[in-house]
C-alpha atoms as a PDB file:
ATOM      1  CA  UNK A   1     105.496  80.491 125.295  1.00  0.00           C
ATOM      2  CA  UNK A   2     102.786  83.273 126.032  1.00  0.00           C
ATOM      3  CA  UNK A   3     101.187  83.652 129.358  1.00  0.00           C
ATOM      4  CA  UNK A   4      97.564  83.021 130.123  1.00  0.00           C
ATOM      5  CA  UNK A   5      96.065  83.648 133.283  1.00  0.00           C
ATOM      6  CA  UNK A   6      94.039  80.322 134.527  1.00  0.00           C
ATOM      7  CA  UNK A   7      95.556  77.910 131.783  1.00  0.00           C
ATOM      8  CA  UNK A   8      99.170  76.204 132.904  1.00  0.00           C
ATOM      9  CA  UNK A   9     101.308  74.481 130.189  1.00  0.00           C
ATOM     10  CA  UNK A  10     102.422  70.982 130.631  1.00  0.00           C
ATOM     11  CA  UNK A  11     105.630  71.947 131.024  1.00  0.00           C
ATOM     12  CA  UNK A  12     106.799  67.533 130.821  1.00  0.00           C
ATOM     13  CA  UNK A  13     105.445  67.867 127.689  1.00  0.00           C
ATOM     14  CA  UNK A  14     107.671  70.235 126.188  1.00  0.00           C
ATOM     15  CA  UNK A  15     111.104  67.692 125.531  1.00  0.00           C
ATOM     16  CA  UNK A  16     108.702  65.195 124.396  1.00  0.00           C
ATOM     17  CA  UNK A  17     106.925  67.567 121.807  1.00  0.00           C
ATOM     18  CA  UNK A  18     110.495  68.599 120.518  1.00  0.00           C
ATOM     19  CA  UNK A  19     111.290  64.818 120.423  1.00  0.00           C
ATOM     20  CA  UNK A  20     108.285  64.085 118.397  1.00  0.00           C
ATOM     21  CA  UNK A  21     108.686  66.856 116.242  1.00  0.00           C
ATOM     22  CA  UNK A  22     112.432  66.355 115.350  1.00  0.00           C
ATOM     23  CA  UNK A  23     111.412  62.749 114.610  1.00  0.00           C
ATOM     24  CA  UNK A  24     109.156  63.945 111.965  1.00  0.00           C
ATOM     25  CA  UNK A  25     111.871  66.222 110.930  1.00  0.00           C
ATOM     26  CA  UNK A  26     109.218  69.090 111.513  1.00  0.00           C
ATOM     27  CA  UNK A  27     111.662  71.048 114.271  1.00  0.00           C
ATOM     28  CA  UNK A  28     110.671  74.054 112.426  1.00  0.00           C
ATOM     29  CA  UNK A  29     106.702  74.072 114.007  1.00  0.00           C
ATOM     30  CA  UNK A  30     108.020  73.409 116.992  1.00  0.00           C
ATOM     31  CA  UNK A  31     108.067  77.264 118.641  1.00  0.00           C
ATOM     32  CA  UNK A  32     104.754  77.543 117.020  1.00  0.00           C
ATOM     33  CA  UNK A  33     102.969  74.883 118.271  1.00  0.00           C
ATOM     34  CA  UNK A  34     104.501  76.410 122.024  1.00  0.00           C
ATOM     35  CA  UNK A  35     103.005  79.878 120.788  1.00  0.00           C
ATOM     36  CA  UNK A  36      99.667  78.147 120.481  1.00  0.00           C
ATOM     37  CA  UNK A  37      99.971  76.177 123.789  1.00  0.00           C
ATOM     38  CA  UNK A  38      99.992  73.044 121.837  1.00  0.00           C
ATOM     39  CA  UNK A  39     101.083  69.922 123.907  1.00  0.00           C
ATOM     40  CA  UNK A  40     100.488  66.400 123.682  1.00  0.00           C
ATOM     41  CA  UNK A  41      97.203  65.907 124.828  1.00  0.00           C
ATOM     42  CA  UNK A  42      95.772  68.366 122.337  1.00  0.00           C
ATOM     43  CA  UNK A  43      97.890  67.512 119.582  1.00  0.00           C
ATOM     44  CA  UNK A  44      96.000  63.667 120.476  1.00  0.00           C
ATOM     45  CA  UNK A  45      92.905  65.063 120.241  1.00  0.00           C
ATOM     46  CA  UNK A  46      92.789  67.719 117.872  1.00  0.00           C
ATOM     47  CA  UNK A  47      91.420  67.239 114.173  1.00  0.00           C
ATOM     48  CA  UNK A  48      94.068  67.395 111.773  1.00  0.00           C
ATOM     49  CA  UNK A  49      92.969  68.867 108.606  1.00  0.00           C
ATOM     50  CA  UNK A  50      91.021  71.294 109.848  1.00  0.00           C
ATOM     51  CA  UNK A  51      93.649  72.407 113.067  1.00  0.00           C
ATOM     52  CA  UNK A  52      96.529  71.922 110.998  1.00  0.00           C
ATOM     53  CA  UNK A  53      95.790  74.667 108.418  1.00  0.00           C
ATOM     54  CA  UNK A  54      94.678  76.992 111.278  1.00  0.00           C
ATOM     55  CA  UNK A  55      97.888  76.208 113.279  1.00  0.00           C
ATOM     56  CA  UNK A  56     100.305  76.239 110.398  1.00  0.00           C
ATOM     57  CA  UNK A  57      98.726  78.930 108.065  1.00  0.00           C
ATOM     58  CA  UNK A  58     101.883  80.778 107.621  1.00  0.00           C
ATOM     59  CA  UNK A  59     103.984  77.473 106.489  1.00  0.00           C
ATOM     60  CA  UNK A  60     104.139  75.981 103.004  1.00  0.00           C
ATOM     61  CA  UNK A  61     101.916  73.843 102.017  1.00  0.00           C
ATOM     62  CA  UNK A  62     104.466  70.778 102.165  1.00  0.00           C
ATOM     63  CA  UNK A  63     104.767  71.435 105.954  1.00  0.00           C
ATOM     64  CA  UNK A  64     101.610  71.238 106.172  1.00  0.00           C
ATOM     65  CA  UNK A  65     101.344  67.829 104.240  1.00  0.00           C
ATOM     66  CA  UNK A  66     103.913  66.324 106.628  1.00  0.00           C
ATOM     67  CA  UNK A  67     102.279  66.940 110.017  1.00  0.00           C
ATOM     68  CA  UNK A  68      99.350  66.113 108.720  1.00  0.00           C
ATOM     69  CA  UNK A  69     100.883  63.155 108.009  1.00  0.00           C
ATOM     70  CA  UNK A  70     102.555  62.408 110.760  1.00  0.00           C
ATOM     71  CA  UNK A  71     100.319  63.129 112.984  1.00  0.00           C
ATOM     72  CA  UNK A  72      97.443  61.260 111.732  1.00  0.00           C
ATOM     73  CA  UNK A  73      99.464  58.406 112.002  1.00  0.00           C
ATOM     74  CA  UNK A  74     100.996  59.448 115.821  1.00  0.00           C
ATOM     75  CA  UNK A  75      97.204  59.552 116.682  1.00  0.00           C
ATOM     76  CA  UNK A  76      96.435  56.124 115.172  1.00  0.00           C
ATOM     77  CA  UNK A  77      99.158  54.845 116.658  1.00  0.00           C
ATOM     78  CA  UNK A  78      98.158  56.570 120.464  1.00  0.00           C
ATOM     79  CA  UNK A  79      94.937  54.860 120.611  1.00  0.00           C
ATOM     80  CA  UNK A  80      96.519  51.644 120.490  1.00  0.00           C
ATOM     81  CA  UNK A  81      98.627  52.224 123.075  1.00  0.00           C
ATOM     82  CA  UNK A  82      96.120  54.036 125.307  1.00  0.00           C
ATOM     83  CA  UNK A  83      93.924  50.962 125.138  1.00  0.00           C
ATOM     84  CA  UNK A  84      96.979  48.799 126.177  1.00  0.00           C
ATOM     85  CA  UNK A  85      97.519  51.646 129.183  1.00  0.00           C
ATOM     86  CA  UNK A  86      93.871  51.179 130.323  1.00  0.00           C
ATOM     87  CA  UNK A  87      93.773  47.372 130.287  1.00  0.00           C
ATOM     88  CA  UNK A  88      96.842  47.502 132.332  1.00  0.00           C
ATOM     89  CA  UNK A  89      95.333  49.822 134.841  1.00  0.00           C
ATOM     90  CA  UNK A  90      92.040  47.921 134.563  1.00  0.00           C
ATOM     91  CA  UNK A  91      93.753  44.783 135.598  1.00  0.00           C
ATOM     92  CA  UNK A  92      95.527  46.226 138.589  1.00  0.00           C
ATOM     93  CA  UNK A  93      99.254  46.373 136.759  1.00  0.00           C
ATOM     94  CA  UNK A  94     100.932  49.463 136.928  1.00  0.00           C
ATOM     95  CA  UNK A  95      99.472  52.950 137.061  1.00  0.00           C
ATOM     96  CA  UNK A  96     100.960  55.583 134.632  1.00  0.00           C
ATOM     97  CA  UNK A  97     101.531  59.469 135.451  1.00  0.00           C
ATOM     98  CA  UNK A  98     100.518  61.874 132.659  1.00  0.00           C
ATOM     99  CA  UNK A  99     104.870  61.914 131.988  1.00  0.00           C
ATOM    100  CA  UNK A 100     105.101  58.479 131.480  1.00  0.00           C
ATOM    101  CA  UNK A 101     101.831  57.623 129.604  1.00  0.00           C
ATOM    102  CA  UNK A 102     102.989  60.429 127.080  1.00  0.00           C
ATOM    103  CA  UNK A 103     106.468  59.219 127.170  1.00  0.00           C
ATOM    104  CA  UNK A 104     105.089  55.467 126.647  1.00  0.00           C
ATOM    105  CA  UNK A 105     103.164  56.872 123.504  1.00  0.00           C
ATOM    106  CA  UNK A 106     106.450  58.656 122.183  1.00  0.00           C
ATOM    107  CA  UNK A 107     108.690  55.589 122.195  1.00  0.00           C
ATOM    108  CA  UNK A 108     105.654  53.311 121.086  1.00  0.00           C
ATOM    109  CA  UNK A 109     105.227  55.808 117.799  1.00  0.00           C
ATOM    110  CA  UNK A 110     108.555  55.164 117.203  1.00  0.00           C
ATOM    111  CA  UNK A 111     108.467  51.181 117.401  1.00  0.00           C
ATOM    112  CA  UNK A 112     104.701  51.251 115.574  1.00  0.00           C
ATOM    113  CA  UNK A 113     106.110  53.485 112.274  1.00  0.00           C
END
């Protein structure tokens, strides 16, 4: 993972990430996305056509496919469970740390697919 001064890498994201990835069986991105100090949040918020080919340029066009793929449906699925997150913290419930919320969102992809 490179170095850059100001900017510190989630470093609870990274098992997660490789978690997600080998789920997708897409373990082969997963030093690249590091490279490009890809972690969860961005991969939740980042446009996936357009990112994808930029982050995957030097993979087959199948690999490419598959995230795509899989990640347009991880992000459908995230919004769900973010709105189910915020109700809970809206109603007083239980308030999530940035390791558990992503964590939630991990096993909750795997129930929603």
């Amino acid at each position: 993972m490179p170095f850059l001064q100001g900017y510190v890498y989630p470093v609870e994201d990274l098992q997660p990430l490789h978690d997600l990835l080998k789920e997708w069986n897409l373990e082969c991105t997963y030093q690249t996305l590091l490279d490009e100090l890809i972690d969860l949040k961005i991969l939740a918020i980042r446009k996936v056509d357009y990112h994808t080919n930029e982050l995957l340029k030097n993979y087959p066009l199948g690999i490419k496919i598959l995230f795509s793929n899989n990640l347009e449906k991880w992000q459908n699925s995230k919004k769900i469970i973010f709105y189910d997150i915020t109700a809970s913290n809206y109603f007083g419930q239980k308030t999530f740390s940035r390791k558990t919320f992503f964590s939630h969102i991990y096993k909750s992809w795997r129930n929603f697919k």
